[in-house]
Structures are given as C-alpha cells and as structure tokens.
Protein backbone atom coordinates (compact mmCIF):
# COMPACT_ATOMS: atom_id res chain seq x y z
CA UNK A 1 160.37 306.56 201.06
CA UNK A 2 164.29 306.31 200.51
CA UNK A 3 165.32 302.99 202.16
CA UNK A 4 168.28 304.67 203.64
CA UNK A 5 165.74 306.54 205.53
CA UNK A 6 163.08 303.53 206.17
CA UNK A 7 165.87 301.71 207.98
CA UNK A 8 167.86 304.49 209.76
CA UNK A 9 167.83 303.69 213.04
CA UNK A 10 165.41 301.27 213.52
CA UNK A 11 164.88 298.21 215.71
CA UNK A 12 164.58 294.87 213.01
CA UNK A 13 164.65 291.26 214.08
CA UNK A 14 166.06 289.20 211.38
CA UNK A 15 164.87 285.33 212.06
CA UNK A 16 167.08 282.80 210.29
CA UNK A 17 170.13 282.95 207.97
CA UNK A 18 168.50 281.50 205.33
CA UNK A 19 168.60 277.87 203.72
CA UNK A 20 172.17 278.71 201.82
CA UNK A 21 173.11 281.72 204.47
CA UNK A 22 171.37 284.73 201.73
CA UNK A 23 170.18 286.48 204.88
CA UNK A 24 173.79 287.45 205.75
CA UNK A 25 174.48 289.62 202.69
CA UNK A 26 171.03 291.38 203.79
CA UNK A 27 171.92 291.83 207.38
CA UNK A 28 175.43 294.07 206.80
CA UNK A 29 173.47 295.79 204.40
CA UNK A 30 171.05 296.93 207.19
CA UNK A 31 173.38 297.70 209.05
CA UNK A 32 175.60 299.89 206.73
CA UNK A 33 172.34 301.85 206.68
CA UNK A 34 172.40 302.23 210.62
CA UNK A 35 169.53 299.56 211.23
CA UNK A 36 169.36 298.26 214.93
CA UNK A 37 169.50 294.22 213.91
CA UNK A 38 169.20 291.55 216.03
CA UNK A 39 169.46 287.95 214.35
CA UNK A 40 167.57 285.01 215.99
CA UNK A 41 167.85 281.69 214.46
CA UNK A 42 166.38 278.36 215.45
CA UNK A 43 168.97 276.00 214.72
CA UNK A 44 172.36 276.26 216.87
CA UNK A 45 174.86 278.19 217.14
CA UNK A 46 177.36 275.56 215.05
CA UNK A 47 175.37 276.78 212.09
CA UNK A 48 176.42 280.11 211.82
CA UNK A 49 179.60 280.57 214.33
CA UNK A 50 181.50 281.14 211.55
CA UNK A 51 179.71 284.37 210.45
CA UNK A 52 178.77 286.01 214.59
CA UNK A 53 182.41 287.39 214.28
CA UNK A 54 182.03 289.69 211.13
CA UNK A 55 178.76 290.28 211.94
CA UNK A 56 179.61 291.66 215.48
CA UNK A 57 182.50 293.79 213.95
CA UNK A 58 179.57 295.20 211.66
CA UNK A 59 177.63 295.99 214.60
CA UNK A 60 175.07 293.13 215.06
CA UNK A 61 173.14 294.31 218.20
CA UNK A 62 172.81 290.75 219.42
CA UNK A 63 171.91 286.75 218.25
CA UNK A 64 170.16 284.17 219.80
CA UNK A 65 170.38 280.57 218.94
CA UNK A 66 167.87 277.82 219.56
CA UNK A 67 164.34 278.31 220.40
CA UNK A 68 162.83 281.79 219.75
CA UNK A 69 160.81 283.28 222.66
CA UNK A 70 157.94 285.25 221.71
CA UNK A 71 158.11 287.82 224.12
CA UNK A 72 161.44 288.96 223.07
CA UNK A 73 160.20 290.31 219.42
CA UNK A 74 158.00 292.61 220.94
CA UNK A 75 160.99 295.12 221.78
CA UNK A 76 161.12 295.61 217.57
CA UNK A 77 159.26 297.89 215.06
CA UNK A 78 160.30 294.94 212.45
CA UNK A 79 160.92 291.27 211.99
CA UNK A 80 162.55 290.56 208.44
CA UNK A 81 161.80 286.66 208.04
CA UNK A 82 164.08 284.39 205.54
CA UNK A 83 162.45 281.73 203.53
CA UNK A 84 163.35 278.56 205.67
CA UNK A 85 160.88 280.57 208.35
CA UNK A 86 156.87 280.41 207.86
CA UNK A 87 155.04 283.51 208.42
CA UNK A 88 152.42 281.06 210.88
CA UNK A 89 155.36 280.14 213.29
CA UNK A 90 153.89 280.71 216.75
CA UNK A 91 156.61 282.39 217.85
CA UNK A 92 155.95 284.87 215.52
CA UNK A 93 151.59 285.41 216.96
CA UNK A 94 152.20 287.83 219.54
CA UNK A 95 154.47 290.38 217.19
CA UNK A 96 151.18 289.84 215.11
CA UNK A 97 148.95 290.95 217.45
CA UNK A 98 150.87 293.54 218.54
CA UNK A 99 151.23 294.59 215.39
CA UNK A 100 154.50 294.62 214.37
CA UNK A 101 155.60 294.84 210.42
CA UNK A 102 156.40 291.25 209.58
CA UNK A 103 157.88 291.14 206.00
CA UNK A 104 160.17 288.25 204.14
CA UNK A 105 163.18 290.27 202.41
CA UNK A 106 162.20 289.62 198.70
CA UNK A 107 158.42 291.18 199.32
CA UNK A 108 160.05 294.15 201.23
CA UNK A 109 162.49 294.88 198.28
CA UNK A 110 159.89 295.13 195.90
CA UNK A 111 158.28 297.65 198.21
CA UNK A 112 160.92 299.36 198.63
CA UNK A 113 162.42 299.00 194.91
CA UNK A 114 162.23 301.66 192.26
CA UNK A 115 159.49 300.78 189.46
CA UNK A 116 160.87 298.07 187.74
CA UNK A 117 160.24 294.96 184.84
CA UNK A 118 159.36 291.65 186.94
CA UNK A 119 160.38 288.41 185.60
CA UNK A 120 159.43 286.00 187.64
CA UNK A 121 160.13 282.22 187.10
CA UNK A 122 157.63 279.79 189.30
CA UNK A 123 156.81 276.33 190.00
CA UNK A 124 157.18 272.84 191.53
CA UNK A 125 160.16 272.47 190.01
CA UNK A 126 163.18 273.54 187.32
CA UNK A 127 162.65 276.86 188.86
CA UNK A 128 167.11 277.22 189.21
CA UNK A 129 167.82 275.87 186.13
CA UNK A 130 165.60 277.97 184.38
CA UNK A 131 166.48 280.84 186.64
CA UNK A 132 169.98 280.88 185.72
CA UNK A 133 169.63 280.00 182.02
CA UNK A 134 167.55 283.52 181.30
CA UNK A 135 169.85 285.05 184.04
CA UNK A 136 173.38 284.42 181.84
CA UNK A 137 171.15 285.21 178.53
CA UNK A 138 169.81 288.43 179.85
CA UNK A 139 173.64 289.46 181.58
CA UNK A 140 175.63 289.10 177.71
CA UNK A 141 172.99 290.68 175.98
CA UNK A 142 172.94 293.65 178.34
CA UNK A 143 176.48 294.20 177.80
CA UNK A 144 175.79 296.32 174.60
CA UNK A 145 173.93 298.42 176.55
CA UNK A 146 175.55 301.07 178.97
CA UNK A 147 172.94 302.09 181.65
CA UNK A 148 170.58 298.66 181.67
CA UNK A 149 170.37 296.79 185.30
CA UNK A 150 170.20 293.10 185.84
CA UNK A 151 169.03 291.81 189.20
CA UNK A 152 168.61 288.40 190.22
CA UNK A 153 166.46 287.52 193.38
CA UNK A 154 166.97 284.05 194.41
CA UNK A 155 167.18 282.36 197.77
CA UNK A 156 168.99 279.22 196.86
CA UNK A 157 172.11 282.04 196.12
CA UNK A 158 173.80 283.88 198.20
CA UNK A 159 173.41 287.48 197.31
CA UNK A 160 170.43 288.33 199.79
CA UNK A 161 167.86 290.44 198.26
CA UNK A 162 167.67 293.71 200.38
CA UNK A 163 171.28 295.03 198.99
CA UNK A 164 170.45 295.14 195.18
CA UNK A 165 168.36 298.34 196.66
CA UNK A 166 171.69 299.88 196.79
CA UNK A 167 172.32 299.59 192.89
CA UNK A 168 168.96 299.37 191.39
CA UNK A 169 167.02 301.93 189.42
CA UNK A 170 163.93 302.91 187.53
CA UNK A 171 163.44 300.84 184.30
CA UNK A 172 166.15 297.71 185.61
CA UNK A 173 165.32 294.17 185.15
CA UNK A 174 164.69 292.27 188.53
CA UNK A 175 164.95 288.39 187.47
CA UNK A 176 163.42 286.18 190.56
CA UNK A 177 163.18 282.57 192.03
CA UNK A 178 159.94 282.70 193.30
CA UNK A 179 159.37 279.73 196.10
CA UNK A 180 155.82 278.19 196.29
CA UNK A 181 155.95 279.67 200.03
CA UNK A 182 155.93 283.21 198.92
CA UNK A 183 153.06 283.74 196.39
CA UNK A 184 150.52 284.03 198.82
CA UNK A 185 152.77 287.25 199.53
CA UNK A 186 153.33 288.44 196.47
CA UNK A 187 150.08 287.88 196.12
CA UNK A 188 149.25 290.11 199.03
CA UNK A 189 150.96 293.09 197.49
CA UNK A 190 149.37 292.49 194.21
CA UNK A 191 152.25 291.81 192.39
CA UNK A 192 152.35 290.02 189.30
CA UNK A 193 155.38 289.49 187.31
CA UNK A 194 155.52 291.34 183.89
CA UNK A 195 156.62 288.27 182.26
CA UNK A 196 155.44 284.81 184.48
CA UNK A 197 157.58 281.93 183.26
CA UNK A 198 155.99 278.87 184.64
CA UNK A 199 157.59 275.74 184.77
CA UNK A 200 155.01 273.47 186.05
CA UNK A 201 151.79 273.29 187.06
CA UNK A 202 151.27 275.35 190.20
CA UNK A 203 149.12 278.34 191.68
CA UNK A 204 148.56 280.51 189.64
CA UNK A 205 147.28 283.48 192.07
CA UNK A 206 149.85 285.73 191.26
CA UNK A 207 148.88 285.93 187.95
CA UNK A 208 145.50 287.84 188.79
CA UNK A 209 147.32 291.51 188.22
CA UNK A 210 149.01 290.78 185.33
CA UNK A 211 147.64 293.34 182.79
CA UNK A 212 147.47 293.47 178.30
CA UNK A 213 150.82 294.02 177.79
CA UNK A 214 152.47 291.24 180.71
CA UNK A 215 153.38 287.84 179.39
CA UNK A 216 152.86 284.11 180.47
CA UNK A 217 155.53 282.09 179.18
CA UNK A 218 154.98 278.14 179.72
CA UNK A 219 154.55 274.71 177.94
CA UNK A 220 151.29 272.97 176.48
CA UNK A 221 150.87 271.25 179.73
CA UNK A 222 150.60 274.52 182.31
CA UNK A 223 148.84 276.26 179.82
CA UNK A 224 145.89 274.33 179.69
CA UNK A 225 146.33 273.84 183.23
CA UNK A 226 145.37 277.82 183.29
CA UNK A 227 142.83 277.94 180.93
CA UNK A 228 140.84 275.07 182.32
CA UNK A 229 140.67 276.68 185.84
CA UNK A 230 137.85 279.17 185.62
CA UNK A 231 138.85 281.07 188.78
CA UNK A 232 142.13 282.48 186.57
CA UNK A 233 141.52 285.15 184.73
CA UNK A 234 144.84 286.20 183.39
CA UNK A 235 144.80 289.09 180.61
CA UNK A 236 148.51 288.25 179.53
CA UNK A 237 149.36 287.59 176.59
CA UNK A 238 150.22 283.75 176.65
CA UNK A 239 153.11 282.17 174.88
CA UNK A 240 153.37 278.14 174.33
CA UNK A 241 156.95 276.37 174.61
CA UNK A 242 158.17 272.89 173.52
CA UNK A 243 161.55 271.06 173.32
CA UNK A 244 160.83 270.76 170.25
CA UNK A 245 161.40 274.75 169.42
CA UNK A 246 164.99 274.78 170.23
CA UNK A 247 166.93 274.60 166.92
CA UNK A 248 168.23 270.84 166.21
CA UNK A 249 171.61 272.75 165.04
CA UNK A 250 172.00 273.22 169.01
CA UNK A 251 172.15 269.72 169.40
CA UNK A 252 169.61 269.38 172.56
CA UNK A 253 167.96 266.32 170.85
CA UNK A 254 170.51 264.22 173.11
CA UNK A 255 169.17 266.11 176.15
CA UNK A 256 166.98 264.61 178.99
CA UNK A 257 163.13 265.81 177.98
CA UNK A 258 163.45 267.85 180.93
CA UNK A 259 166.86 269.41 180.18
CA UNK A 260 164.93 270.44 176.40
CA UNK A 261 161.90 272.16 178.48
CA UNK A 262 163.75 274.09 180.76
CA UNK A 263 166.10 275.62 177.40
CA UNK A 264 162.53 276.11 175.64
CA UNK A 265 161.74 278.29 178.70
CA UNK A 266 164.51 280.62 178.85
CA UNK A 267 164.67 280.83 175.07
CA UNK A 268 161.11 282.31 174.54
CA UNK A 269 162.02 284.33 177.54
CA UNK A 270 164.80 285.79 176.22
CA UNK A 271 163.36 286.66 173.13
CA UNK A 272 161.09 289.17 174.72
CA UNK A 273 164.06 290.75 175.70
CA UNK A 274 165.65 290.94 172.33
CA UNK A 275 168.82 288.50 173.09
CA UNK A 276 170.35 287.17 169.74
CA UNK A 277 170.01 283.86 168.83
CA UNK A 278 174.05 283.48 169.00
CA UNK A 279 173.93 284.55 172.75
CA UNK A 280 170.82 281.99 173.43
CA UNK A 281 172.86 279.24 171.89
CA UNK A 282 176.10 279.85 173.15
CA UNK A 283 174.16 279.76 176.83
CA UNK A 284 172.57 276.67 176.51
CA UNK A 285 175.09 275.16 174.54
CA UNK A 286 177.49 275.45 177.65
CA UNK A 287 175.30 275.41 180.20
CA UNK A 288 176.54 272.31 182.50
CA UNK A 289 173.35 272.12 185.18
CA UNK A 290 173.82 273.67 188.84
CA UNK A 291 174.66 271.19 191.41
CA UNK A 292 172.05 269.14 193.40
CA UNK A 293 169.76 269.54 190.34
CA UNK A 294 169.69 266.00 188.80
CA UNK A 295 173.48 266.30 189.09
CA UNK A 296 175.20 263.39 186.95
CA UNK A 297 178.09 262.31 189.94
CA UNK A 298 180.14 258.93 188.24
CA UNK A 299 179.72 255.45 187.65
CA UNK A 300 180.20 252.83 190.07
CA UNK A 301 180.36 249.21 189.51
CA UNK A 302 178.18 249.99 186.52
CA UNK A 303 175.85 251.98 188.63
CA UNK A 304 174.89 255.65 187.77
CA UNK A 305 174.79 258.21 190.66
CA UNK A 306 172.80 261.45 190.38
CA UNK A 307 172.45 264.10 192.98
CA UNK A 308 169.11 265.93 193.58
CA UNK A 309 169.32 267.38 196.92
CA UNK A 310 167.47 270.64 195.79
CA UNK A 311 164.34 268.56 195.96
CA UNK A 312 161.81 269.62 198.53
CA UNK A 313 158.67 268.69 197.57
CA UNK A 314 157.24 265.41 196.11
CA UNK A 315 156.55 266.84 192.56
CA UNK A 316 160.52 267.95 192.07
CA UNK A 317 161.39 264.13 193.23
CA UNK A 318 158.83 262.49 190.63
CA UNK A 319 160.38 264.83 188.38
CA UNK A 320 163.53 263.16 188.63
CA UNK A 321 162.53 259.57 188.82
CA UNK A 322 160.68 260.88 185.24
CA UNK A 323 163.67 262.20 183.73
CA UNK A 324 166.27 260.06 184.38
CA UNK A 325 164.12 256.69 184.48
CA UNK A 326 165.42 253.84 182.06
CA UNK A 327 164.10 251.07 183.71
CA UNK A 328 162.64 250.40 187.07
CA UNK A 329 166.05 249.01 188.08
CA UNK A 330 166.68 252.49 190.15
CA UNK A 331 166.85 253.43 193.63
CA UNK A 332 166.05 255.81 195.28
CA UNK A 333 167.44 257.64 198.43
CA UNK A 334 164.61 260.14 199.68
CA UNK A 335 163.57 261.02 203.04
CA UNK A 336 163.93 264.60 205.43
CA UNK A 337 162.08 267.35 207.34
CA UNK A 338 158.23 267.37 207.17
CA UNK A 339 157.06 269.76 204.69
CA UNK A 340 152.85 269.85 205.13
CA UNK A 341 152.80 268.66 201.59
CA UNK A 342 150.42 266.20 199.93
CA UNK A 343 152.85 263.05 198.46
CA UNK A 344 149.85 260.67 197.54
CA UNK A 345 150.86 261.02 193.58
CA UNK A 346 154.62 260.34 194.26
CA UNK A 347 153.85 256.97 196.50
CA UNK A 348 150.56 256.28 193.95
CA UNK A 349 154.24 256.14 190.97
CA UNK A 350 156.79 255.36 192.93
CA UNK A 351 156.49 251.55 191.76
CA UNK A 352 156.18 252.54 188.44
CA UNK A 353 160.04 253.87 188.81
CA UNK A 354 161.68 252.33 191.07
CA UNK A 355 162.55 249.18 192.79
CA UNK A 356 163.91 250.22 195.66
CA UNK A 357 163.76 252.86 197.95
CA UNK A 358 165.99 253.89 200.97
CA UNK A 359 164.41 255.88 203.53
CA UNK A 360 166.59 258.56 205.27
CA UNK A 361 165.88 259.80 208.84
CA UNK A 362 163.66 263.02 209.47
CA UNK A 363 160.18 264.26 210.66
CA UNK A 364 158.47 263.53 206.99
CA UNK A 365 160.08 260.35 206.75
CA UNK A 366 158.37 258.63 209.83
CA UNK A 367 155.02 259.67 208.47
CA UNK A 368 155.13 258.35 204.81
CA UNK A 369 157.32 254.92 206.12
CA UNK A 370 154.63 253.12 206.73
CA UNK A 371 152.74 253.87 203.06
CA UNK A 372 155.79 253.30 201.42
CA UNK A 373 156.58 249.97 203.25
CA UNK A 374 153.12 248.22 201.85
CA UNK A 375 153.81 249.32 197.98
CA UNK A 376 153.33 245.72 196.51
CA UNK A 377 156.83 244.58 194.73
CA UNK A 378 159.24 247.51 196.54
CA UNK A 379 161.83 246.53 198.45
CA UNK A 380 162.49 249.36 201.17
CA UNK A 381 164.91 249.95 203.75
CA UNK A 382 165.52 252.48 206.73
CA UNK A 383 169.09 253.63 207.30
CA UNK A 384 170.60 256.11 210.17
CA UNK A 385 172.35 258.35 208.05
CA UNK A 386 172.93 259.59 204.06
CA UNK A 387 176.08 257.82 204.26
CA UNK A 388 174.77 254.81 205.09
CA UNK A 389 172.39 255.39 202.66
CA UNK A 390 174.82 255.10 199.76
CA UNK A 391 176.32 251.75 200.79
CA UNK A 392 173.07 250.27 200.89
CA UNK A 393 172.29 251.49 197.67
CA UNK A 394 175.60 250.29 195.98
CA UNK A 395 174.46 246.69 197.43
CA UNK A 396 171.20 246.81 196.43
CA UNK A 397 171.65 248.09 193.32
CA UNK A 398 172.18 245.80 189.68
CA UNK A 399 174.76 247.01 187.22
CA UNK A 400 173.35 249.38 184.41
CA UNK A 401 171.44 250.72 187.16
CA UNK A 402 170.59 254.48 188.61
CA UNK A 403 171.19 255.66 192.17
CA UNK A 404 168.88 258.79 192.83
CA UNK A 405 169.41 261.14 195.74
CA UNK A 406 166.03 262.98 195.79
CA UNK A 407 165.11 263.34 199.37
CA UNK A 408 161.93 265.29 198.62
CA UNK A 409 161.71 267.09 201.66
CA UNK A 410 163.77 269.38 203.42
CA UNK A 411 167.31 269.07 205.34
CA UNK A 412 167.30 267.82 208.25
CA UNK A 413 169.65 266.90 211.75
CA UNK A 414 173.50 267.40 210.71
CA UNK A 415 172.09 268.59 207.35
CA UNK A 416 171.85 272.37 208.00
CA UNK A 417 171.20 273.11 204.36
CA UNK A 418 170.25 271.25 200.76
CA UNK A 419 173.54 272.45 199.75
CA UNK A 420 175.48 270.78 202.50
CA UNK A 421 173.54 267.23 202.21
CA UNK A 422 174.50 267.27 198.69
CA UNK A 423 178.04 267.91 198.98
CA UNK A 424 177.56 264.86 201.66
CA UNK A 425 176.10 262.36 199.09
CA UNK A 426 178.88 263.48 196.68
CA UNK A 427 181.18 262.77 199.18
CA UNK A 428 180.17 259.37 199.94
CA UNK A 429 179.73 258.48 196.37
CA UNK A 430 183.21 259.60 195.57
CA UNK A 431 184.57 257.43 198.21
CA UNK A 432 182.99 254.37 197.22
C-alpha cells in the first residue's frame, strides 16, 4: 500500500518524543499526510513545550503529559511507539488485547519502504561512531552517481524515520542504528540486514534471514562469538576486521584501540560499496568523534576529562574504562535510570580500572550502590547531582589522572535526554 494512503485519515497515538526529540520530524510528517495524531508522553510538559506550538499549527489533534491512561488508546487504530518506550509498558496491554497495531517507527518504515539494501550496524556499543563513519563514506562516494539514495535511520539523530518514505525508492541504501531494544522486532518481521556490521558481541537473531549473497562484517572477537553458538546459522558471507587493516599511511596507529576498530568497520563496509580508498581516508582522517562518545573535554589541574553520556548499558561503560585506561588512577562518574540489564561483569572489573567511583542519583543507581560500596580497595561516593559530581571528582582525583563520565544507564530527573546530561557535564567541567 502507498503510505500516503495507509495514513490518510487515520487515528495514530504517537507515545514519546523520543530520547533526542526524532519523533517530532515523524509526527508533521503524519500529519502532512492527513493522519489524526495524538502525542502522549510520560515525562512533563517542560520537556517538549517548546515544540506543542508548531505542532498545534500543524494540526496535532491533542497531547497529554504525565502518566498515560490505558483506556484512552483504545479510541486509535494505531500507536506509533519511539525507542525510549518498551513495547511491555502496561499502559500499552489493553490496546494489545484489543488489538490495536502497535509498531515502533523504524519497523513500520521498513514495512512500508520500497525494496531496498539494509545496512545495519549493531551492538553493545560503537554503534554511532561507526554509524556515521560508513554514513559520510557512503554520502561522497554517491555523489558520482545521479539517481543513488542514501538513508540513514538512527534514533540518537534527529531526522525521525517515517519521513525518508517521502524520498526513498526502489534500489536506495537505508544505513541504520539498530538499538539492542529493537531486534526482537526486526526480528519479528524477518528482517535481516543485507550487510550486518557488528560491533560487539551481541544477539545475533537478526541474522537468521540473512541469505548467500548478505554479508557479516565484524572483528575476530564477534566472529567467533557467532560461530561458536550453534543456534546461529547465518549463510552470509563473513568478513574479519582488525585495526591492524587500516593503512599505517593514515596514521591511526596513534588512535585509541577502539578508535582503530570502529575505522576497520566502516572501511570493510565501504568497500562493498565500491568507495575509493581516497574517500575512506579522507573520512577517517577527519573524522573528530560525535559528542558524548568518549568525548576528550580539557585538562584540569593535570586531570583529563572525557564525556560518555551516550552510555546506557554496562558493556558501553567498560568499554570506556578499557579504552581510555592508563592507570587505575581514574574516576569514574556513572549512575541513572534502571535499565533491566545484567552489570555483574562491569562491578566483577570495575577495580581493575578505577579507583574511584562517584555514584549519581537514579532508579539503577540505588540498586547496584550497595555492590559497588563493598568492592575491596574503591573508594565510592554518592552525590545529589552531575554537578556535584564533577567537584568531587576534581578533589578526588591525582594529577595525570582521568575523569570519566559514563553513567551506564539512562537519563534521569532534570536529565530529559543523554544529550542534555552531557552538555551538563561539559558545562561543569568548563567552569571548573
């Protein structure tokens, strides 16, 4: 079906604006196409005043702020859900049961999209970095050509998802972020990507459709991850990555291990594609890191400040402590929203990094304090708020040492997205 048609007229609930506001680019889209929209989001209304007015003028049918009432999503024929929101909410069970179409706005564009090459970029973490590094590869190369599309799907942006279905065509490249939340719906729709660039170990469901002439692009490491889990049987044809493959003429050899990995990545991905070697270099040559991903902020008092408030999950902050770790004279700032997620291997290292750690408020926070607190040789301290935070740190911290914001879970409390609690740290180190 035309998605003109699909949404003409009809009733949709959109439920949050997303964690970096993507969902607002998708809801004037719906409604240039004469969709009924509604937008419901849990936080409050200070999140989002500052968009209600254009909306309105666009002809949002109505917004609610604060807690969602079930019984008020039954008057829809479909609930469009952004990332930030989990399918299991139990606001969301009676829509289920009555069985309305609940859909998350990347899964519905590939329904609705035109047959197109998937690239899909997944795991615990480098996912942006590498993102954007076969994104700005993949965007000069396709300059020579005159009728090739470039789409890039990726919730930490701000370019929604549902209005590249305006532009996009048969035989167009559709680049994605794909966030461990969703692959259990990708997975639904049996949808593989044509080429699966993996930059960690993580599930590897989605890789069950991927047929003879698909790709797996991915170090040593998450390759034999693959192979030694007999439930995966992948028919791709596999291609191994190391630092060690990027030219030494580039002069990554003074790059962070990690920094090397994620170029190795979008190299081998962009060869695929046919992108010159000149266009691959000149990308990662200039290629500065996005912010809040192991961001290098100044030096204080001798001190080194780095900003990692894109971490969610305990695997992207062990990351960090791994590739910026000199010495155990680091500390780090962690601590947010409960996530469900297993952190027994990040408090089982943390000692092996660190010395300190500085424990920010939030829902996770209270139930890992007490584990952290009894880690033999740690010193560990609870603070009110992320500026607080970074004074304690600059006092507990010896010179030639690292501060690390990594909060490893998600934003919480005046923090109404990873993007803003970073530009808070950076703040607060800049004032120091």
């Amino acid at each position: 079906m035309n998605y003109k048609d699909y949404f003409k007229d009809k009733k949709i609930a959109v439920i949050g604006i997303g964690p970096h506001g993507e969902m607002i680019a998708d809801i004037k889209f719906l409604l240039r196409n004469k969709a009924k929209v509604s937008l419901f989001d849990t936080h409050s209304e200070e999140r989002i005043k500052n968009y209600i007015m254009d909306l309105s003028i666009g002809g949002l049918h109505r917004f609610s702020f604060g807690k969602i009432i079930d019984i008020d999503l039954l008057e829809f024929d479909q609930i469009i859900l952004s990332t930030e929101v989990s399918y299991r909410s139990t606001f969301l069970k009676k829509a289920i049961d009555a069985g309305i179409k609940i859909e998350y706005a990347d899964i519905l564009f590939f329904k609705l999209a035109p047959p197109v090459t998937f690239v899909g970029v997944m795991g615990m973490y480098g996912k942006s970095t590498v993102v954007h590094l076969i994104y700005r590869m993949l965007k000069k190369a396709f300059l020579e050509y005159d009728d090739q599309g470039l789409f890039l799907l990726d919730s930490s942006s701000t370019g929604g998802a549902l209005t590249h279905l305006k532009k996009i065509k048969k035989g167009d490249v559709v680049l994605a972020r794909i966030p461990e939340s969703l692959i259990e719906y990708y997975y639904g729709i049996r949808m593989s990507p044509h080429v699966a660039v993996l930059t960690s170990v993580t599930s590897f469901k989605m890789l069950e459709f991927q047929t003879y002439n698909n790709f797996i692009v991915a170090t040593d490491e998450v390759i034999d991850s693959i192979k030694s889990r007999s439930s995966i049987i992948s028919k791709a044809k596999i291609l191994r990555t190391r630092a060690s493959s990027i030219p030494k003429e580039w002069g990554m050899e003074k790059k962070a291990l990690h920094d090397q990995e994620n170029a190795s990545l979008a190299l081998q991905t962009s060869e695929l594609f046919k992108v010159s070697k000149e266009i691959s270099m000149e990308v990662i040559q200039t290629f500065l890191g996005l912010r809040g991903h192991i961001e290098y902020i100044k030096k204080v008092a001798n001190v080194d400040y780095y900003n990692d408030a894109s971490s969610v999950s305990p695997a992207s902050t062990l990351a960090a402590l791994r590739a910026i770790y000199k010495d155990k004279n680091t500390t780090l700032i962690f601590g947010g929203a409960y996530t469900g997620q297993d952190y027994d291997l990040l408090i089982k290292n943390l000692s092996q990094y660190v010395s300190t750690v500085i424990l920010l408020p939030g829902s996770g926070t209270i139930g890992l304090r007490k584990h952290i607190e009894e880690i033999e040789g740690l010193e560990v301290y609870q603070v009110l708020n992320l500026e607080d935070a970074v004074l304690k740190a600059k006092d507990s911290t010896k010179k030639e040492g690292i501060v690390l914001f990594s909060p490893g879970f998600d934003a919480v409390g005046v923090d109404v997205s990873r993007k803003e609690r970073g530009e808070r740290f950076v703040r607060a180190v800049r004032e120091l």
